[in-house]
Each structure stands twice: as structure tokens, then as C-alpha cells.
N, C-alpha and C. Protein backbone atom coordinates (compact mmCIF):
# COMPACT_ATOMS: atom_id res chain seq x y z
N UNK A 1 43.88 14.39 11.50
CA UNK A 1 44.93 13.43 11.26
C UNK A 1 44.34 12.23 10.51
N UNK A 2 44.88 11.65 9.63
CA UNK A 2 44.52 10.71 8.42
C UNK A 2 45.54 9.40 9.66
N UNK A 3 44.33 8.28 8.92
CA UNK A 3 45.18 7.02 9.51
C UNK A 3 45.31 5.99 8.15
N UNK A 4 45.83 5.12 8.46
CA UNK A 4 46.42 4.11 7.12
C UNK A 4 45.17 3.80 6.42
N UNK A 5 45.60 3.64 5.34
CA UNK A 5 45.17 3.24 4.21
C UNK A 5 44.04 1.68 4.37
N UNK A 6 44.89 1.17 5.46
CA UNK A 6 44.40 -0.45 4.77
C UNK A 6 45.49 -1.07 6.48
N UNK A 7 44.90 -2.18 7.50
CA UNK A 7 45.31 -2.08 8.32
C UNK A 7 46.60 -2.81 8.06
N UNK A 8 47.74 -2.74 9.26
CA UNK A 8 49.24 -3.32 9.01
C UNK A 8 49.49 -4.62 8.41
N UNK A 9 47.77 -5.74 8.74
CA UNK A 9 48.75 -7.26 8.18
C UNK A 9 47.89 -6.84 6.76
N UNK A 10 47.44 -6.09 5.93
CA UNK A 10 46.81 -5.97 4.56
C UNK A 10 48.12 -5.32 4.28
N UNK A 11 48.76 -6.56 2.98
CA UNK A 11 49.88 -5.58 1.84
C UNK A 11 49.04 -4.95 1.14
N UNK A 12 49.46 -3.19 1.23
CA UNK A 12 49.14 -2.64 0.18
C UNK A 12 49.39 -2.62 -1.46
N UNK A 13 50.47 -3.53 -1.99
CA UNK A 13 50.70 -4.22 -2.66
C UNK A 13 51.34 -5.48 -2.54
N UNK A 14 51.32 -5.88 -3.43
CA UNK A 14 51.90 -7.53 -3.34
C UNK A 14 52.60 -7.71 -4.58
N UNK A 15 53.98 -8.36 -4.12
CA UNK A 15 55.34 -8.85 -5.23
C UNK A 15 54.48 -9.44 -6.57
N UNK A 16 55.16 -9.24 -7.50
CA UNK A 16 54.90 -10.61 -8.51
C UNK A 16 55.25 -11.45 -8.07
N UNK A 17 56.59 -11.76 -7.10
CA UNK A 17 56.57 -13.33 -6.48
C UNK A 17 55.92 -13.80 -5.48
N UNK A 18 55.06 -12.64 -4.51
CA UNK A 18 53.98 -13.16 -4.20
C UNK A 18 52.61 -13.80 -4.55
N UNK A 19 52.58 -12.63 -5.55
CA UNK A 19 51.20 -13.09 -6.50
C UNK A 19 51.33 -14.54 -7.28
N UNK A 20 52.55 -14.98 -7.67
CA UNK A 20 53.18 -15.91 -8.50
C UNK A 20 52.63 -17.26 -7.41
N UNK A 21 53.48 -16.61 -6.06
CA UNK A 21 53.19 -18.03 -5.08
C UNK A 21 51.97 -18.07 -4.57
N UNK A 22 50.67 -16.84 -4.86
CA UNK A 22 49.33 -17.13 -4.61
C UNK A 22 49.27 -18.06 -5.58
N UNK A 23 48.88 -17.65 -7.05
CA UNK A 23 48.67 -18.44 -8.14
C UNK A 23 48.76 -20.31 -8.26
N UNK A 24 50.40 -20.87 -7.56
CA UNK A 24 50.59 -22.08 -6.53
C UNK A 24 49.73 -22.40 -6.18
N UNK A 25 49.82 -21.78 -4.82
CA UNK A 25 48.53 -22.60 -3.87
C UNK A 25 47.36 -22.22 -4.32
N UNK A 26 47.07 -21.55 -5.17
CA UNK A 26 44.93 -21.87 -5.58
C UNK A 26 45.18 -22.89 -6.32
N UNK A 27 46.37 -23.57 -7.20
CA UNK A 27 46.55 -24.18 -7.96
C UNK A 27 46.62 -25.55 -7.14
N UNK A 28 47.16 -25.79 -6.09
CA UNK A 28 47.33 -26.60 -5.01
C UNK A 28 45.96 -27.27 -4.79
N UNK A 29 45.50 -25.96 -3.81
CA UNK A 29 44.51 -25.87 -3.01
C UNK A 29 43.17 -26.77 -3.88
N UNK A 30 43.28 -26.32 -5.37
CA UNK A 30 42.15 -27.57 -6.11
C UNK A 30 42.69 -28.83 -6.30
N UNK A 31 43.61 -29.13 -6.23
CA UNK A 31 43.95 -30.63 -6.82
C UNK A 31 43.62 -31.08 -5.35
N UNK A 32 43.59 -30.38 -3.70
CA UNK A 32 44.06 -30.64 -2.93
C UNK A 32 42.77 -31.60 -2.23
N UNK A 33 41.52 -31.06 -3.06
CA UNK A 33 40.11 -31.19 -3.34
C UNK A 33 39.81 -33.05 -3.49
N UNK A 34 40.52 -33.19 -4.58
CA UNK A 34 40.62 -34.49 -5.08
C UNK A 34 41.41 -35.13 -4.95
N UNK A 35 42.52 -34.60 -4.15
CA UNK A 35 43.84 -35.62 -4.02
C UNK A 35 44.24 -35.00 -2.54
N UNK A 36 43.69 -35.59 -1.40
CA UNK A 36 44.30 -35.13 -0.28
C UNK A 36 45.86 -35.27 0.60
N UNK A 37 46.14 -36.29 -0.21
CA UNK A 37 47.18 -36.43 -0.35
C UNK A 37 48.41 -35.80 -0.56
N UNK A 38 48.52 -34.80 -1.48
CA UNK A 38 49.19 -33.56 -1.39
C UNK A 38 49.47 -32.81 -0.35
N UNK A 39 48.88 -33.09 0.69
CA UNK A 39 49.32 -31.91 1.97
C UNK A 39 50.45 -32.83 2.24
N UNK A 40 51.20 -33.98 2.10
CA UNK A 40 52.39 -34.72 2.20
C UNK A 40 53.39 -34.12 1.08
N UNK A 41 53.14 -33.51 0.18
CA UNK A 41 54.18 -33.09 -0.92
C UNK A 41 54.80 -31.44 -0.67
N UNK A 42 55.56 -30.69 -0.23
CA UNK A 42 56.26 -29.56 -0.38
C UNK A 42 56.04 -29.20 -1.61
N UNK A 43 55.58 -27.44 -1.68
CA UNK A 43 55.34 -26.94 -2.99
C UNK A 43 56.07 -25.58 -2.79
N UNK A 44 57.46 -25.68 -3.96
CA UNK A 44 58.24 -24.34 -4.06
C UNK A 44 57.90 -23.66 -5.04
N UNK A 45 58.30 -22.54 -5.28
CA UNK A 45 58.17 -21.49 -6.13
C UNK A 45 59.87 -21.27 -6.07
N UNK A 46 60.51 -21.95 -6.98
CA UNK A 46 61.77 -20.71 -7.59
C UNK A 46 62.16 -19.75 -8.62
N UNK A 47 62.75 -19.26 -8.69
CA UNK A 47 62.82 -18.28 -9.60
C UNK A 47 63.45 -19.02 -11.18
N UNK A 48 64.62 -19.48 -11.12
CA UNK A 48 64.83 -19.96 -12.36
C UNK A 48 65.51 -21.08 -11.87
N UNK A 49 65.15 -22.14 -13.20
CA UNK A 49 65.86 -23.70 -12.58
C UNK A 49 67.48 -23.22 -12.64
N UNK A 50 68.38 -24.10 -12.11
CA UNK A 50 69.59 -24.44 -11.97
C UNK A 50 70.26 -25.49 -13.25
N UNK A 51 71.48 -24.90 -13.59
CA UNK A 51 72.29 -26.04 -14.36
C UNK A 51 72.85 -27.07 -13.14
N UNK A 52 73.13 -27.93 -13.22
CA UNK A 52 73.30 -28.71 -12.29
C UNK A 52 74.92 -29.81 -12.78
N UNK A 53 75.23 -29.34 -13.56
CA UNK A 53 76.97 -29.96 -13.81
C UNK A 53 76.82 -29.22 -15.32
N UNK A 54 78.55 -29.84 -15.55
CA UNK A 54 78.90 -29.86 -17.36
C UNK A 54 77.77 -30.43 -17.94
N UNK A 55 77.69 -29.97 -18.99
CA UNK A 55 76.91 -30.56 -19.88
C UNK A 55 75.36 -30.30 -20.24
N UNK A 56 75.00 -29.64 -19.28
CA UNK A 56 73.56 -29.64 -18.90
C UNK A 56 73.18 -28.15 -19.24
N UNK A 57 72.81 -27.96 -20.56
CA UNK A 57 72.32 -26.49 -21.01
C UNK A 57 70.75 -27.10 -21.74
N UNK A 58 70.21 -25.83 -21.06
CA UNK A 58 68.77 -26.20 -22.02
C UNK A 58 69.11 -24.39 -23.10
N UNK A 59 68.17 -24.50 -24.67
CA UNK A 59 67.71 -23.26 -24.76
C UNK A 59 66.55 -22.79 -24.75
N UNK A 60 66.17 -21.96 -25.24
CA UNK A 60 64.50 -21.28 -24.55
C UNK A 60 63.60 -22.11 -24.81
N UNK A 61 63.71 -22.89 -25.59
CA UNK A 61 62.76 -23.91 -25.68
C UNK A 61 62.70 -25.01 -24.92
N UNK A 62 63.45 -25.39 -24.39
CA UNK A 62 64.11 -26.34 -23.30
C UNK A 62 63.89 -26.13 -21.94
N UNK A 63 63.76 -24.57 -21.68
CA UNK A 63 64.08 -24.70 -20.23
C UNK A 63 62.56 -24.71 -19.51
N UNK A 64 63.31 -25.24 -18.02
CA UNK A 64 61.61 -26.08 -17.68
C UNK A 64 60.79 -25.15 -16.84
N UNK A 65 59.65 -25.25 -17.06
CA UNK A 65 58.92 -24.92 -15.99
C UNK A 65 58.94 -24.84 -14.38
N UNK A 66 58.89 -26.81 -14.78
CA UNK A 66 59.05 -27.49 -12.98
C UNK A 66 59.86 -28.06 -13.03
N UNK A 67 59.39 -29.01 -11.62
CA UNK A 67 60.42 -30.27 -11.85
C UNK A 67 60.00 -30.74 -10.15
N UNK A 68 60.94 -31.56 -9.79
CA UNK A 68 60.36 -32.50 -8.74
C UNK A 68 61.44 -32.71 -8.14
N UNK A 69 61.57 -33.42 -7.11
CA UNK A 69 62.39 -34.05 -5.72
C UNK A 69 61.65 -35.00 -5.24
N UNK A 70 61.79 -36.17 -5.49
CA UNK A 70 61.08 -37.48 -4.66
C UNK A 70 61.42 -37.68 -3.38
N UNK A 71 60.92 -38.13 -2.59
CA UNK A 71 60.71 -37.78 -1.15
C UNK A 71 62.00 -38.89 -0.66
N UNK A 72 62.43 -38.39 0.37
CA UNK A 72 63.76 -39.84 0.70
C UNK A 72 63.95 -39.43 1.97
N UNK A 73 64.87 -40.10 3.08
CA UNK A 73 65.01 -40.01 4.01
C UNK A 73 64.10 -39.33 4.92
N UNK A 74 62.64 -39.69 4.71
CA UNK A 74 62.31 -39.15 5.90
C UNK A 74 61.56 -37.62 5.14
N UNK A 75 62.14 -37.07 4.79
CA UNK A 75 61.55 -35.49 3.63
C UNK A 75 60.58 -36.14 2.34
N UNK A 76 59.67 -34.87 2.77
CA UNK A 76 58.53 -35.12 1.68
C UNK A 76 58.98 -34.66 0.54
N UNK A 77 58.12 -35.65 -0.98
CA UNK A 77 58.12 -35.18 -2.09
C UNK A 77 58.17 -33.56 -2.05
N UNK A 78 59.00 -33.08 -3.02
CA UNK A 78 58.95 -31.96 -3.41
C UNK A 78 58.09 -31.39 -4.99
N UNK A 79 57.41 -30.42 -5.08
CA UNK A 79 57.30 -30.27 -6.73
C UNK A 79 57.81 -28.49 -6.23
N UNK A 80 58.29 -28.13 -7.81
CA UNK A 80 58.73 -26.88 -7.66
C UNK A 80 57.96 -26.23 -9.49
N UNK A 81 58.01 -25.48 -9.05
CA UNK A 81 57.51 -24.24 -10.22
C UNK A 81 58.40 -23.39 -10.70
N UNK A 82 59.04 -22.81 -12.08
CA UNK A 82 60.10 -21.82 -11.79
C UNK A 82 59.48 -21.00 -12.17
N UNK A 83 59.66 -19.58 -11.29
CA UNK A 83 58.35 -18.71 -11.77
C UNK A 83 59.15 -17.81 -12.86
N UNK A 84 60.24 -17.31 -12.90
CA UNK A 84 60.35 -16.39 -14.81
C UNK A 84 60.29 -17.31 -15.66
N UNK A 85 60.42 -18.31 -15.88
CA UNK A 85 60.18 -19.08 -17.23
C UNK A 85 58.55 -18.88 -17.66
N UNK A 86 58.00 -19.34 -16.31
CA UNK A 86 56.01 -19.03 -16.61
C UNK A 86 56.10 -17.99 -16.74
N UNK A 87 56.76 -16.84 -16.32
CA UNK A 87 56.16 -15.64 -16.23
C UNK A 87 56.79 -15.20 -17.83
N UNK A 88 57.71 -15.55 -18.64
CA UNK A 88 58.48 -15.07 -19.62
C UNK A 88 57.14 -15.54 -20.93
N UNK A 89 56.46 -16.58 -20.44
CA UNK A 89 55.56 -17.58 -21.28
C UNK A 89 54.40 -17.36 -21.65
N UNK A 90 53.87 -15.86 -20.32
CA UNK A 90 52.58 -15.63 -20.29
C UNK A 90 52.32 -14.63 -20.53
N UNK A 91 51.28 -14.08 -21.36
CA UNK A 91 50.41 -12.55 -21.14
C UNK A 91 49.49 -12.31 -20.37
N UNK A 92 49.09 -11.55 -19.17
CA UNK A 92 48.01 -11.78 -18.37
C UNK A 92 47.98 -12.54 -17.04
N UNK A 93 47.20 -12.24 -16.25
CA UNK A 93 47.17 -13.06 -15.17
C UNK A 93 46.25 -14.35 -15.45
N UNK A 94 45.34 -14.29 -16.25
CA UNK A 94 44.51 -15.64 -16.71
C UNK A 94 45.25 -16.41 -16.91
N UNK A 95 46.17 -16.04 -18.55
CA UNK A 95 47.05 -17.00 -18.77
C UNK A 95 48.22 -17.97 -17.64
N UNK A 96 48.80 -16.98 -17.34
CA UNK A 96 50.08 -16.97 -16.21
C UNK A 96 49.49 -18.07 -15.34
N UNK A 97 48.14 -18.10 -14.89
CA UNK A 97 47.33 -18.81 -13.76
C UNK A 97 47.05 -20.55 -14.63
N UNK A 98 46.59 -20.67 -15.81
CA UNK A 98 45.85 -21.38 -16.66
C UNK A 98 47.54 -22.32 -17.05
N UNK A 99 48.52 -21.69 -17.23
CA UNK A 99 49.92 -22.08 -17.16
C UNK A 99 50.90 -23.16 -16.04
N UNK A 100 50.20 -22.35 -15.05
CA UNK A 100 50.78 -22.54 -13.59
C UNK A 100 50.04 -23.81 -13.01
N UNK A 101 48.61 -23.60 -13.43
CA UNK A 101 47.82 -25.12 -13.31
C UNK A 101 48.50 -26.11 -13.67
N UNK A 102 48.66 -26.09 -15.30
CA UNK A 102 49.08 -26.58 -15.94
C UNK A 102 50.66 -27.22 -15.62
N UNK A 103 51.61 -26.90 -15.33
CA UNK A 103 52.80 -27.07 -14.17
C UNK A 103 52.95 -27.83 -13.50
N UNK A 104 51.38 -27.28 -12.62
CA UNK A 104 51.84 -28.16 -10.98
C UNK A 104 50.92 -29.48 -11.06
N UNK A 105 50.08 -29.73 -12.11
CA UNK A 105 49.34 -30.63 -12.22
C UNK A 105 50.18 -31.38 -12.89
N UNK A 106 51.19 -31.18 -13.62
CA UNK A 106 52.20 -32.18 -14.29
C UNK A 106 53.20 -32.99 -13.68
N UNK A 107 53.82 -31.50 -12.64
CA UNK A 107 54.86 -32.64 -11.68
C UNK A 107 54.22 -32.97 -10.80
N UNK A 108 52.74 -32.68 -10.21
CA UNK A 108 52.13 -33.88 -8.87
C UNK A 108 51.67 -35.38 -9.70
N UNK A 109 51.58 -35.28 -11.01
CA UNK A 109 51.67 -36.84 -11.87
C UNK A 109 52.62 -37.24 -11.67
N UNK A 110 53.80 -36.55 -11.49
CA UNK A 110 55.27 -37.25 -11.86
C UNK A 110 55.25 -37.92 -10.48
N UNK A 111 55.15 -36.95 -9.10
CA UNK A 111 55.52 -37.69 -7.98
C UNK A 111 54.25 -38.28 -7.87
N UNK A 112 53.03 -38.29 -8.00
CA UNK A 112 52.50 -39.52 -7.69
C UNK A 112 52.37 -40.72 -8.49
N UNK A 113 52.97 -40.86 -9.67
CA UNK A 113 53.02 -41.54 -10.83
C UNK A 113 51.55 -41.60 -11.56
N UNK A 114 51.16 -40.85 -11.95
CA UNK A 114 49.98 -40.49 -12.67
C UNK A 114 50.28 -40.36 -13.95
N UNK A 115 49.14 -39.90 -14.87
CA UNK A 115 49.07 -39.08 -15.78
C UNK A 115 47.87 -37.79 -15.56
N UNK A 116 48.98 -36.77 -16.12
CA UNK A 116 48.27 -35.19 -16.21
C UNK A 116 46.69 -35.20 -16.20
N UNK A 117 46.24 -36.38 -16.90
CA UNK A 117 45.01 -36.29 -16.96
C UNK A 117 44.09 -37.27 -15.87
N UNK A 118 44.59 -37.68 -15.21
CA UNK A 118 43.95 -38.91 -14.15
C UNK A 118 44.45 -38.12 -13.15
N UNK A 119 45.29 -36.76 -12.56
CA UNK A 119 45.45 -35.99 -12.25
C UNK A 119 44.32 -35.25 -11.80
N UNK A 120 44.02 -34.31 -13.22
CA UNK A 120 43.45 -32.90 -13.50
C UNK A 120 42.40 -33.48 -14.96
N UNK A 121 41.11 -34.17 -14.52
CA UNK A 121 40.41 -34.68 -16.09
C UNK A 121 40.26 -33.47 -16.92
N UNK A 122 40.29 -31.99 -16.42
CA UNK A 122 40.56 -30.88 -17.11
C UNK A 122 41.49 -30.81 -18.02
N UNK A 123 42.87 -31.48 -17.37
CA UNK A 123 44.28 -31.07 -17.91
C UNK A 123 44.02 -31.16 -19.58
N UNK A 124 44.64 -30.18 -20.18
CA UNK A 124 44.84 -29.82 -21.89
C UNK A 124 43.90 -29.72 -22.71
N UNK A 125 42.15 -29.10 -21.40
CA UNK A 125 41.43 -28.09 -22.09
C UNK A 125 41.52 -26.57 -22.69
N UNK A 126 41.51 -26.44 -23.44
CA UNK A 126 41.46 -25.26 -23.79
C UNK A 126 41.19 -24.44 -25.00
């Protein structure tokens, strides 16, 4: 008799929207290095942003990556990622990853009022 592959809590595979929301938190997990602060900020992964009334169309060039939720009543800052726009953007998991940095290092400037680069002194090597 043969037994499993790989034990019950090991996925034998893993979603692209899992892999998407690994990609996040390693992305996290370094800024998290230099800015401890971040364990106060909520980090989503959605799938595609929202129109949000009349008027409000982006086209492919337009539409966003991220975006943010400033913290109010009591709820922490939010930053969010939309993962098919990165994923529509990228070839590869390097890229997709090098992208996704790139993202979440932009809107944790926005909510902490930074710049990308006093951020990430990396940010817009490449």
C-alpha cells in the first residue's frame, strides 16, 4: 500500500493566488526589516480594482496596480495589490515578484507619507 505523496498540511500545489499572496508577504516581510512599523498596516491581495461611481473608467494603461485605505476609526491602514493587472504585466515569476515589490513599496510611501525611495533605497533599480 502506497501512502501520500507529501504530508496533509504540504499543498501539493499552490493557486496562482496563492503564490501571488506569497510573493506579498516576502515583499512585506523585507520592508518589514526596516520599517517595523508595518505590522500596523493590513496587506490585501485583490483580484481586480473596482469602479467606484459614474465616471470613473481607467484604460489599460490606467488601471492600477494598488492603492490604499488610510486607517480611521480605530482600523489599520490598508495597502492592497490587484493581482491580474500584475499578473497581465508580467512574464515570469522574477518579473511578477520584482513588480509586486515594486507595488507594495509604493503604496506603504503613500500611507506612510514617504517617497518610494526613502521607502525601498533599491526602489527603480533595474
Amino acid at each position: 500500500m502506497r501512502g501520500p505523496i507529501a504530508p496533509p498540511q504540504v499543498p501539493l500545489a499552490a493557486s496562482r493566488s496563492d503564490v501571488f499572496a506569497d510573493l506579498v508577504q516576502d515583499s512585506v516581510e523585507r520592508l518589514e526589516r526596516r520599517w517595523p512599523q508595518l505590522a500596523d498596516i493590513d496587506f490585501l491581495v485583490l483580484e481586480v480594482p473596482r469602479l467606484d461611481g459614474p465616471g470613473q473608467e481607467w484604460n489599460d494603461e490606467a488601471v492600477p496596480l494598488g492603492g490604499t485605505v488610510p486607517s480611521r476609526e480605530g482600523r489599520p491602514a490598508r495597502v492592497i495589490v490587484y493581482r491580474r493587472p500584475v499578473e497581465i504585466r508580467t512574464k515570469g515569476r522574477d518579473e511578477r515578484a520584482a513588480l509586486v515589490h515594486e507595488v507594495v513599496v509604493e503604496q506603504v510611501a503613500e500611507v506612510l507619507g514617504l517617497t518610494p525611495e526613502t521607502v525601498d533605497p533599491r526602489y527603480g533599480e533595474d
